[in-house]
Structure formats: structure tokens, C-alpha cells
C-alpha atoms as a PDB file:
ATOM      1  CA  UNK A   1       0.000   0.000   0.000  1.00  0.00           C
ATOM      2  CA  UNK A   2       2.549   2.294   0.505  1.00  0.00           C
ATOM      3  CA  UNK A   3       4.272   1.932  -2.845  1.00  0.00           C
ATOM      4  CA  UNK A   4       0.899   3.277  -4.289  1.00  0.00           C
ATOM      5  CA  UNK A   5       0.350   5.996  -1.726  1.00  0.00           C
ATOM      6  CA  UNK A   6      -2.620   4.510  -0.136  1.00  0.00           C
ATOM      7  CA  UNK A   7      -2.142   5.365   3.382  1.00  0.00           C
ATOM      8  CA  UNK A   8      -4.172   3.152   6.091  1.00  0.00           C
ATOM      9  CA  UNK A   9      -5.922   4.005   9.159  1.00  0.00           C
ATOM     10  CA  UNK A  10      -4.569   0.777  11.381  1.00  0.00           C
ATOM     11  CA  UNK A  11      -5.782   0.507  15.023  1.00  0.00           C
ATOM     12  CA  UNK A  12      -5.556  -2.659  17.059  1.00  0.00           C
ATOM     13  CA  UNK A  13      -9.210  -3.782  18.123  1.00  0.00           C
ATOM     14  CA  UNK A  14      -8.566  -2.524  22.041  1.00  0.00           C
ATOM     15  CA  UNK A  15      -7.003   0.985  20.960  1.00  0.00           C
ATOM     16  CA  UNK A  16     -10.307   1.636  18.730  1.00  0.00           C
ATOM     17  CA  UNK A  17     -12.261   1.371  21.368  1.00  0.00           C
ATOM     18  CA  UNK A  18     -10.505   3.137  23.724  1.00  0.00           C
ATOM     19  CA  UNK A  19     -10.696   6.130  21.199  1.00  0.00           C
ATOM     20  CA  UNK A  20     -14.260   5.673  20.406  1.00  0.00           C
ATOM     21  CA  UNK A  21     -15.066   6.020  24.603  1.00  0.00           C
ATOM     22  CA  UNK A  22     -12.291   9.104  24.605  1.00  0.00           C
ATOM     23  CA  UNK A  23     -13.808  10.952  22.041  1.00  0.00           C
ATOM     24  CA  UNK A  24     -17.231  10.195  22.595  1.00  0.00           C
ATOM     25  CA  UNK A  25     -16.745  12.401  25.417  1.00  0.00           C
ATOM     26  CA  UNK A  26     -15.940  15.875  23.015  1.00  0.00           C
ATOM     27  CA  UNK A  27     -18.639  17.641  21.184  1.00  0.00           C
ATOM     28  CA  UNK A  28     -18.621  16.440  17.769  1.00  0.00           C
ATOM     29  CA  UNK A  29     -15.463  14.203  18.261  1.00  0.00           C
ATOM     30  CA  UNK A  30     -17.515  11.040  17.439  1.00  0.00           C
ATOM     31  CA  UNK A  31     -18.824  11.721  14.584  1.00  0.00           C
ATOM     32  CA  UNK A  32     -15.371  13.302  12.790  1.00  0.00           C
ATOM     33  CA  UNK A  33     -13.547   9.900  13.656  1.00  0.00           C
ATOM     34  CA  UNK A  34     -16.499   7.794  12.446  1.00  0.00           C
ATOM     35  CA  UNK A  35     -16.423   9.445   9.741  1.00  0.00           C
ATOM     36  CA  UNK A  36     -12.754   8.905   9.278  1.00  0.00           C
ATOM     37  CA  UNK A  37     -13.133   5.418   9.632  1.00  0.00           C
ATOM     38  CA  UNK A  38     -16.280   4.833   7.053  1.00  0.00           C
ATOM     39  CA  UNK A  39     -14.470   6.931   4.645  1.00  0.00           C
ATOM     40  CA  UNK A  40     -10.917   6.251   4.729  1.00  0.00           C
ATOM     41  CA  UNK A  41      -8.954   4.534   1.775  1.00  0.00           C
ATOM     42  CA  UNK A  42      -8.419   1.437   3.996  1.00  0.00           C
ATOM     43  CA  UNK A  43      -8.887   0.395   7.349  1.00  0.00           C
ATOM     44  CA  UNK A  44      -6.897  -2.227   9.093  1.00  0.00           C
ATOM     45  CA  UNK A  45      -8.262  -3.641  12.529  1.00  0.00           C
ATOM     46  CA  UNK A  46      -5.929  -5.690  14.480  1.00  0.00           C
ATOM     47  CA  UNK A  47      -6.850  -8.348  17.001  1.00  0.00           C
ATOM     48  CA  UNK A  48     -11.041  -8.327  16.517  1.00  0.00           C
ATOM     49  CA  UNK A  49     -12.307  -9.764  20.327  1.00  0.00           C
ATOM     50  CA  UNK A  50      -9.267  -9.122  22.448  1.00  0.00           C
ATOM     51  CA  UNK A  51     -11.249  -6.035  23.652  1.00  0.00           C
ATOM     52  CA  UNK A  52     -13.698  -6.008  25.620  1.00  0.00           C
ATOM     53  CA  UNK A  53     -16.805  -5.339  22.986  1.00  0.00           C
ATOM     54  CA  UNK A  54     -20.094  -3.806  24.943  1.00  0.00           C
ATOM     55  CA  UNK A  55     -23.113  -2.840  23.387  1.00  0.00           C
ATOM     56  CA  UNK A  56     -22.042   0.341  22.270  1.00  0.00           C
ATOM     57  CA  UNK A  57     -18.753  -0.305  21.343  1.00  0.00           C
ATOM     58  CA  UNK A  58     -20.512  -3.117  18.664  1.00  0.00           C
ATOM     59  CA  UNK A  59     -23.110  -0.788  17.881  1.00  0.00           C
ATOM     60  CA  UNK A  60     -19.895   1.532  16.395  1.00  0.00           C
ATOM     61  CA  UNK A  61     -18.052  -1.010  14.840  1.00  0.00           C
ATOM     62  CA  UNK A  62     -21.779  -2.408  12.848  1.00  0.00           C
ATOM     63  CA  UNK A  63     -21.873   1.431  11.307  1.00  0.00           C
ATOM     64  CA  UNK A  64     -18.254   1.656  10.553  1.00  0.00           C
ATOM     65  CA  UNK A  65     -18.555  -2.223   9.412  1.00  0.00           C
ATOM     66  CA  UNK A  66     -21.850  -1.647   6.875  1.00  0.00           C
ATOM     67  CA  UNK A  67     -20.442   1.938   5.863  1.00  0.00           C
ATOM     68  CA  UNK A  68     -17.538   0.496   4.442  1.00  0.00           C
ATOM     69  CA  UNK A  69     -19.513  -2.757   2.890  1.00  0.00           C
ATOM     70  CA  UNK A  70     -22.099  -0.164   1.703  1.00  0.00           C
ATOM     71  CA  UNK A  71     -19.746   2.017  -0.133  1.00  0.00           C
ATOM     72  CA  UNK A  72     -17.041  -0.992  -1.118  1.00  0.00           C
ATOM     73  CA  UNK A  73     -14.013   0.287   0.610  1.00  0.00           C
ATOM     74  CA  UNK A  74     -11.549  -2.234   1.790  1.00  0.00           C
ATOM     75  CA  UNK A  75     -11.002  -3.602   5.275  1.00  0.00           C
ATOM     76  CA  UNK A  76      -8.427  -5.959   6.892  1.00  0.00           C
ATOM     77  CA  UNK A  77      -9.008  -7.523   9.898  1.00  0.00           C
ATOM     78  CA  UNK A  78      -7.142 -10.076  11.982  1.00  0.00           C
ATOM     79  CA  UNK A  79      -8.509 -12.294  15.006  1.00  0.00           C
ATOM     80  CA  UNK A  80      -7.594 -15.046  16.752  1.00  0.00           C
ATOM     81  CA  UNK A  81     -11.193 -16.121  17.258  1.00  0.00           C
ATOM     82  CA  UNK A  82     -13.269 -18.295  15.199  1.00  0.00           C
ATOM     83  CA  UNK A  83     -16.803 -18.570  14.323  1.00  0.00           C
ATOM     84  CA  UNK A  84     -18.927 -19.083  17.810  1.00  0.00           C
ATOM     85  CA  UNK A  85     -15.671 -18.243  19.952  1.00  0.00           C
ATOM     86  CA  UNK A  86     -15.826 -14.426  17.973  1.00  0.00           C
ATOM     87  CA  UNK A  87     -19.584 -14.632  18.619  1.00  0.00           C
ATOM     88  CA  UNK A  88     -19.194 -14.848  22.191  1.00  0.00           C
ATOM     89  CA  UNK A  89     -17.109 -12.203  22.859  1.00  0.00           C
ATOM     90  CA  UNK A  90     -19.777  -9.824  21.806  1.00  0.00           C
ATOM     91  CA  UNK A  91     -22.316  -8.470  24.653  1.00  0.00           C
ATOM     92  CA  UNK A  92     -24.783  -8.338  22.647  1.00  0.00           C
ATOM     93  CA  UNK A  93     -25.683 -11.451  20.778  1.00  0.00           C
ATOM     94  CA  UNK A  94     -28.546  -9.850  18.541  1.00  0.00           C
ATOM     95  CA  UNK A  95     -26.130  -7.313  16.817  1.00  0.00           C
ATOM     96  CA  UNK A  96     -23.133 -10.032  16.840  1.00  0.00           C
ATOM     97  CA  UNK A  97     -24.917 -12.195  14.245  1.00  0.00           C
ATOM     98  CA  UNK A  98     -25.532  -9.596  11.731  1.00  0.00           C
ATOM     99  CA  UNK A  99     -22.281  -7.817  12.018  1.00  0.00           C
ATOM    100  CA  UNK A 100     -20.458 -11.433  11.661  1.00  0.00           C
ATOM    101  CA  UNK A 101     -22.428 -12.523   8.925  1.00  0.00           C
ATOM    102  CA  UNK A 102     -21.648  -9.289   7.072  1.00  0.00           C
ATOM    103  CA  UNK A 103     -18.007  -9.186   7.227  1.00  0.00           C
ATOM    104  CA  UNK A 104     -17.820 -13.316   5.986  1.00  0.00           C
ATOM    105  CA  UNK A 105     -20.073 -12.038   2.786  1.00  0.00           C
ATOM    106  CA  UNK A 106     -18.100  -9.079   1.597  1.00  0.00           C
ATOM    107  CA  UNK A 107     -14.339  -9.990   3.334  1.00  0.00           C
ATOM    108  CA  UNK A 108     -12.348 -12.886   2.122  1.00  0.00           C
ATOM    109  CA  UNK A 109     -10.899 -15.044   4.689  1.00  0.00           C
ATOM    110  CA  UNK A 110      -7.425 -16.321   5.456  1.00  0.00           C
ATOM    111  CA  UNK A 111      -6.510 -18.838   7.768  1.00  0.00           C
ATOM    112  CA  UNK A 112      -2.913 -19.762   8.999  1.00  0.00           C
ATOM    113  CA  UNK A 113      -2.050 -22.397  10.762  1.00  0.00           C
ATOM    114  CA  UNK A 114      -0.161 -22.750  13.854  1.00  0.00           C
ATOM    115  CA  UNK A 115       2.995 -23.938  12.177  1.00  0.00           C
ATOM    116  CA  UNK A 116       2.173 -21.169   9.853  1.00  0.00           C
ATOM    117  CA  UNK A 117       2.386 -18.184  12.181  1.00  0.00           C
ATOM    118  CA  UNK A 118       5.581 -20.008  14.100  1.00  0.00           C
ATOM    119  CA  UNK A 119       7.496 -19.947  10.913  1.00  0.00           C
ATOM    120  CA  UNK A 120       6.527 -16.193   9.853  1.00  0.00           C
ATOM    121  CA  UNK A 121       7.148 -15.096  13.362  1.00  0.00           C
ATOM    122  CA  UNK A 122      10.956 -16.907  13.164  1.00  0.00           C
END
């Protein structure tokens, strides 16, 4: 990406919700970084489920998630969690389903292996 000048918002799953709940607190502060998320060239979230996802939190990440799906721009997200585990780490089941369901029909998935991820981290 950065051979073509696309430059990436990246935030690791815990840090983007930490800065939703910090700016949620300054007038208008939500709404310019949600809109810097549903608009941005690409977005990369790292580690989906290692923070702790309330209701809110998901409710954030469904907009930013169907903005992006809506209007076609690119995503890349990593977890370590798979299909019911991811599920579970949501608070609120209801919106989990949908939001899951949405990334597996417009995302393509990549799965490594154990001895995979060993030998890129070596």
C-alpha cells in the first residue's frame, strides 16, 4: 500500500475502542472519527475480540462495518477467534450475528495455521 500511496488508518481492536469512549466524550469528536473510519482509503483492525466489545462499542463497529460494505471500501481484519468463539465475545448477541455474517459475505478469509504463524514469526 505504501508503494501506491494509499495510506491506512490501522488501530488494534482494544485501541479503537478506547478512542471511540475518549472521544465520545468531546462535542462532535464522534462523529469526525467515524467518519474517518467509514471513509478512509483502507482500514486495518488488528486483534477483533481481544477487547472487551459492549453494546455500544458493537453498535460503532456495525456502522463503521456496513459503511464500508455499503460504499465498497476495503477492510483488513485479523482475530484469533473463530466462528462461535468471535460470537461470544460480543455483549450483545442480537447485533453479533448480523455484524459477523456481514463481514464473511463481503471480506475474504485467510486462515494460517499454527505452524504457519511459528514460521513467519521466526
Amino acid at each position: 500500500l505504501s508503494k501506491t500511496g494509499i495510506k491506512p488508518v490501522y488501530y488494534a481492536a482494544d485501541e479503537l475502542s478506547t478512542e471511540i469512549k475518549r472521544v465520545y466524550m468531546q462535542k462532535g469528536g464522534v462523529f469526525e472519527l467515524m467518519d474517518r473510519l467509514t471513509s478512509c482509503p483502507v482500514l486495518v483492525i488488528d486483534d477483533l475480540g481481544k477487547e472487551r466489545i459492549t453494546a455500544d462499542y458493537q453498535s460503532k463497529l456495525w456502522t463503521i462495518i456496513r459503511e464500508r460494505t455499503d460504499n465498497r471500501l476495503p477492510m483488513l481484519i485479523t482475530t484469533n477467534f473463530t466462528g462461535p468463539n468471535l460470537t461470544a465475545r460480543f455483549e450483545d448477541a442480537e447485533l453479533a450475528d448480523p455484524l459477523l455474517r456481514r463481514l464473511r459475505e463481503n471480506c475474504q478469509s485467510v486462515h494460517f495455521t499454527k505452524n504457519v504463524q511459528q514460521e513467519m514469526v521466526a
